[in-house]
Each structure stands twice: as C-alpha cells, then as structure tokens.
N, C-alpha and C. Protein backbone atom coordinates (compact mmCIF):
# COMPACT_ATOMS: atom_id res chain seq x y z
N UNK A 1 4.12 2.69 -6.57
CA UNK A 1 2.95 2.03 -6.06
C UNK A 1 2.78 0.73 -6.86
N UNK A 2 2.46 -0.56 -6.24
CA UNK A 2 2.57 -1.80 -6.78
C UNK A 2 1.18 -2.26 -6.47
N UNK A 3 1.15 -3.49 -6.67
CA UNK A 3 0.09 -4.81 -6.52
C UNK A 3 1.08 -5.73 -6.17
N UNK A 4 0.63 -6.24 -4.13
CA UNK A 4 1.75 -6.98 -4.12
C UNK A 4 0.81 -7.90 -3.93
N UNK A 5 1.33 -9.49 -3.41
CA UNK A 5 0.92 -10.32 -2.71
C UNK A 5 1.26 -10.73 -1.39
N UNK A 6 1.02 -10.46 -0.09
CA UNK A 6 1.18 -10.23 0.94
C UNK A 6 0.89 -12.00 1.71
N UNK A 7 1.71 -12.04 2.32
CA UNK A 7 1.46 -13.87 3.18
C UNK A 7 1.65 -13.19 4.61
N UNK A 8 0.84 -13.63 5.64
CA UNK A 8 1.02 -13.24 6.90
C UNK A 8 1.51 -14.37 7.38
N UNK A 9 2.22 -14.06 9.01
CA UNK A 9 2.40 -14.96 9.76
C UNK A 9 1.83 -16.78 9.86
N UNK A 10 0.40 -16.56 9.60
CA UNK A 10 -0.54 -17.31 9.80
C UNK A 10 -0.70 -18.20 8.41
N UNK A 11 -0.09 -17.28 7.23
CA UNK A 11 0.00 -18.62 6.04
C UNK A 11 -0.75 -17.87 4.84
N UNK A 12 -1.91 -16.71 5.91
CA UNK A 12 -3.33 -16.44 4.68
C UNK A 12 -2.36 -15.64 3.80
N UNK A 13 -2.95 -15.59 2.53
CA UNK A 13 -2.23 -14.49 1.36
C UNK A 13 -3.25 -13.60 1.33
N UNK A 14 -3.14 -12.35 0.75
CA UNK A 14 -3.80 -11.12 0.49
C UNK A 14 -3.04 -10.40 -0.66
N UNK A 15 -3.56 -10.37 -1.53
CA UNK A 15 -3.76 -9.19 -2.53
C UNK A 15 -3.37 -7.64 -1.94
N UNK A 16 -2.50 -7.20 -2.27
CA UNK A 16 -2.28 -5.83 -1.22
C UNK A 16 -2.29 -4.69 -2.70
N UNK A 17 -2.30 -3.35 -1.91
CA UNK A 17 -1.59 -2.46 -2.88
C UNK A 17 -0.43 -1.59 -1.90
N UNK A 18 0.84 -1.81 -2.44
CA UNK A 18 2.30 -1.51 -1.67
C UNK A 18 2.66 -0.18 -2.17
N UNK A 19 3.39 0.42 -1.21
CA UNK A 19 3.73 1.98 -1.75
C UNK A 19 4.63 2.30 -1.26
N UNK A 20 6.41 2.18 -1.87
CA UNK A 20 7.55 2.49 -1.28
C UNK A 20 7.21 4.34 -1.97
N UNK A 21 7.90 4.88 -0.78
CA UNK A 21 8.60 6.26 -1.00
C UNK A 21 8.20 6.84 0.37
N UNK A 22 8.19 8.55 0.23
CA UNK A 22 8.12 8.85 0.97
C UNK A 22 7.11 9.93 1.79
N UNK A 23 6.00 9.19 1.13
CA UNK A 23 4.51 9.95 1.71
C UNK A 23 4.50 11.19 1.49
N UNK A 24 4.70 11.79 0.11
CA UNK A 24 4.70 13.29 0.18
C UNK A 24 3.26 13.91 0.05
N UNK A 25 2.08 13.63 0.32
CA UNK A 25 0.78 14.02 0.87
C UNK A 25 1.12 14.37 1.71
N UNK A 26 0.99 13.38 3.04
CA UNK A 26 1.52 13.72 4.39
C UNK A 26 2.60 14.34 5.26
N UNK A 27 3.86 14.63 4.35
CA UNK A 27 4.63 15.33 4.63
C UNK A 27 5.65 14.23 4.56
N UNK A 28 7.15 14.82 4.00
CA UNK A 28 8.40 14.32 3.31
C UNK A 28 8.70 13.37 4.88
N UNK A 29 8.89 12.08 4.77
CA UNK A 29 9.16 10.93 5.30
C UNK A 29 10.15 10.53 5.18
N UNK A 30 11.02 9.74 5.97
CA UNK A 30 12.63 8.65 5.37
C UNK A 30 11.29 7.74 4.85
N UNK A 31 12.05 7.30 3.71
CA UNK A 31 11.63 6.09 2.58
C UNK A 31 10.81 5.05 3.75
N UNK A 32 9.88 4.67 3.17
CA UNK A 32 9.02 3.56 4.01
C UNK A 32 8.14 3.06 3.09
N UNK A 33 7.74 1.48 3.95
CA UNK A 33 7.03 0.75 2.59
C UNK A 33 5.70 0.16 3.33
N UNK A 34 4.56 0.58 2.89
CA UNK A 34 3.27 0.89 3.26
C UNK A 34 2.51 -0.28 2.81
N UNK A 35 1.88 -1.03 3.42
CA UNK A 35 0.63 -2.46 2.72
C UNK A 35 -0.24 -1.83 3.05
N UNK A 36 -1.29 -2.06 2.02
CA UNK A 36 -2.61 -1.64 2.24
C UNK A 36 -3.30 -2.80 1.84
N UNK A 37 -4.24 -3.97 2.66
CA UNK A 37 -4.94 -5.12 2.46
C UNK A 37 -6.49 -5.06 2.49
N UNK A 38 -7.14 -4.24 1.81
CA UNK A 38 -8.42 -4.13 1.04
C UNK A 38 -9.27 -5.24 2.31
N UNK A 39 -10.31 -4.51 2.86
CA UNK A 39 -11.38 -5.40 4.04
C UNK A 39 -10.36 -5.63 5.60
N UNK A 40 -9.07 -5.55 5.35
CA UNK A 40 -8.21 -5.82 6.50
C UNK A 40 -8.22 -4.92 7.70
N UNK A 41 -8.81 -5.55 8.95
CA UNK A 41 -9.02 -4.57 10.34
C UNK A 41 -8.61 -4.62 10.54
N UNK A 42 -7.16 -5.47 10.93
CA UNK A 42 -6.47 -5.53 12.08
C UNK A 42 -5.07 -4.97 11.69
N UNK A 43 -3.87 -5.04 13.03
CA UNK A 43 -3.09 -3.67 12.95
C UNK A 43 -2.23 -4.71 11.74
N UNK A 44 -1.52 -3.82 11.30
CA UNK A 44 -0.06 -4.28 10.42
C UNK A 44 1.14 -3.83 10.77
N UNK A 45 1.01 -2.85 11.63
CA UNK A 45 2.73 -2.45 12.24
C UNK A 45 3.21 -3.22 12.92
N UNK A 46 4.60 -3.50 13.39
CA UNK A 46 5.23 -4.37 13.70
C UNK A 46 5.59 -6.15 13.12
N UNK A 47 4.29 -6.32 12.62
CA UNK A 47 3.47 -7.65 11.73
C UNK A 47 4.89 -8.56 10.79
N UNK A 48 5.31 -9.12 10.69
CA UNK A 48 6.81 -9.59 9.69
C UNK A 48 5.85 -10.55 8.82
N UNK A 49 5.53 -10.10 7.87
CA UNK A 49 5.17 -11.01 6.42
C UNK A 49 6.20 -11.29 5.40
N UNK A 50 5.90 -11.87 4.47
CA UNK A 50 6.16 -11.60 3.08
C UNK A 50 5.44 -10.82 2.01
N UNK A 51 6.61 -10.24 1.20
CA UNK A 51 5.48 -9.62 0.50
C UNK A 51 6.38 -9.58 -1.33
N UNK A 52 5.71 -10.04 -2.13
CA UNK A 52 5.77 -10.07 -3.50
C UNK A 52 5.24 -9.37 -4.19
N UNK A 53 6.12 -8.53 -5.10
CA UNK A 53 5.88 -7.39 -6.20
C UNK A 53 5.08 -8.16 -7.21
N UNK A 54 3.53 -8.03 -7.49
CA UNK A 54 3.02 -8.21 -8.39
C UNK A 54 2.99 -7.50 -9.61
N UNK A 55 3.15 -6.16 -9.75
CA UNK A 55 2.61 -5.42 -11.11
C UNK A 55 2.81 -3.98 -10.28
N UNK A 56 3.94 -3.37 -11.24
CA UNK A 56 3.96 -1.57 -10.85
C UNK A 56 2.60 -0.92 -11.11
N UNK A 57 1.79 -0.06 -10.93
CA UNK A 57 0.93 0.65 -10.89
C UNK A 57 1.28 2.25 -11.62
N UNK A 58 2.24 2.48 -10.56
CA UNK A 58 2.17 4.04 -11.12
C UNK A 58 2.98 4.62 -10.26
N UNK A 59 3.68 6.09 -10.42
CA UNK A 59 4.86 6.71 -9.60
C UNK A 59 4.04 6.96 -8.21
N UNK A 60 4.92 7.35 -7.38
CA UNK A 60 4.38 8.08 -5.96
C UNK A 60 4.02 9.87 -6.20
N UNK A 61 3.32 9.90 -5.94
CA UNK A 61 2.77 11.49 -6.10
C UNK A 61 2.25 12.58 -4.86
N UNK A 62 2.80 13.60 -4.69
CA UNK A 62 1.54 14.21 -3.93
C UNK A 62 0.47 14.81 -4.70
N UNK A 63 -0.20 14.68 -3.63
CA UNK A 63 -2.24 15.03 -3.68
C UNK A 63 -1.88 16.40 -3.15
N UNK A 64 -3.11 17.10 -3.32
CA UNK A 64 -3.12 17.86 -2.93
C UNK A 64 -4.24 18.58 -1.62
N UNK A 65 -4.75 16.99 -1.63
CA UNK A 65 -5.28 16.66 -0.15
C UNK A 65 -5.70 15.07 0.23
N UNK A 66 -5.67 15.28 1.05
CA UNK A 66 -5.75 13.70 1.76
C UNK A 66 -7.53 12.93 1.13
N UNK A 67 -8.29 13.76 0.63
CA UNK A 67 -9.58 12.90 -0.13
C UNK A 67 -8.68 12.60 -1.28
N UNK A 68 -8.21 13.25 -2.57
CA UNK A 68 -7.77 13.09 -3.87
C UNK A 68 -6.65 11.46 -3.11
N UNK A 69 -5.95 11.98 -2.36
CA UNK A 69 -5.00 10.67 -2.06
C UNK A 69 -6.00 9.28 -2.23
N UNK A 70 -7.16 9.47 -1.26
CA UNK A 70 -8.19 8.42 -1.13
C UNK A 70 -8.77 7.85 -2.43
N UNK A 71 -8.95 8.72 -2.99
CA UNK A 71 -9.36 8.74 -4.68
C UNK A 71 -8.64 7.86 -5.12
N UNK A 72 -7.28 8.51 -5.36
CA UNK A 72 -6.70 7.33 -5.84
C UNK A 72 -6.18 6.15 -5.30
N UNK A 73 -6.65 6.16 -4.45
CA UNK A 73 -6.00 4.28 -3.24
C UNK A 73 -7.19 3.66 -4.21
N UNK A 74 -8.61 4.39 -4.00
CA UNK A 74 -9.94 3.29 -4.39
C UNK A 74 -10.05 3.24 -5.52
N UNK A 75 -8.64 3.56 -6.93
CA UNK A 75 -8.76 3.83 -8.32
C UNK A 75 -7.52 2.39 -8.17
N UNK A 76 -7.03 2.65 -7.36
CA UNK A 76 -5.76 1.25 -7.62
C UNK A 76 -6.17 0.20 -6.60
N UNK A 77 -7.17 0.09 -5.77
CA UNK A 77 -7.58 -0.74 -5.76
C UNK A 77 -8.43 -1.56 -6.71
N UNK A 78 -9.21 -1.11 -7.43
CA UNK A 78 -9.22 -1.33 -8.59
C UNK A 78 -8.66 -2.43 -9.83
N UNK A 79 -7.73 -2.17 -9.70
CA UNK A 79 -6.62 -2.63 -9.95
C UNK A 79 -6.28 -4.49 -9.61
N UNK A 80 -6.87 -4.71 -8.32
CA UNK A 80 -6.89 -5.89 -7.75
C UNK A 80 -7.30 -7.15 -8.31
C-alpha cells in the first residue's frame, strides 16, 4: 500500500492511496492495482492515468472484515 500521485486524462493531479496485490479481504484475486482518490465520485475503471509511487505505507493484509479494512483505508488516508 503506497501514497501515489495520480494525473488524470484532463491534467488534474490527486494525491491517491495505491494498493498492488491481491485483495485478500475480499477474496484471493490475480494481482491488481487499486487508486483510491479521497472526495473522488466519479468512475476510475477503464480511466488511463499516470500514477507515481510517493511513499510505501505498509504490507497488504487481510481484515477480518470489510469495516476493519475501512479502518484502515481512513488510517492511511491519513497519511495524505
């Protein structure tokens, strides 16, 4: 789990928090790499940005439920 810096299509940058692996909360995944842009509504799938590794955070972990996961998104957001 990182602190990236995210540039969209459009130019804007965003502060993200990035999370390569493989979602083991939600159940064992092929490897995938997740933006999460703090206030951001709109979709991000399909979306082709850039995105820059700011600062590692911490390993990928499972929770042992999907609130504790939440817990810690709003502990590394934080982080920002």
């Amino acid at each position: 789990v990182y602190i990236a810096e995210v540039t969209l299509p459009s130019g804007a940058e965003h502060r993200a928090i990035l999370n390569i692996g493989v979602n083991p909360t939600v159940g064992e995944n092929p490897i995938s790499i997740e933006v999460h842009i703090p206030d951001w509504t709109h979709d991000l799938y399909d979306m082709h940005m850039s995105v820059q590794l700011i600062h590692y955070l911490r390993e990928e972990r499972r929770f042992d439920s999907l609130d504790e996961l939440k817990q810690q998104i709003a502990k590394d957001l934080k982080m920002l």
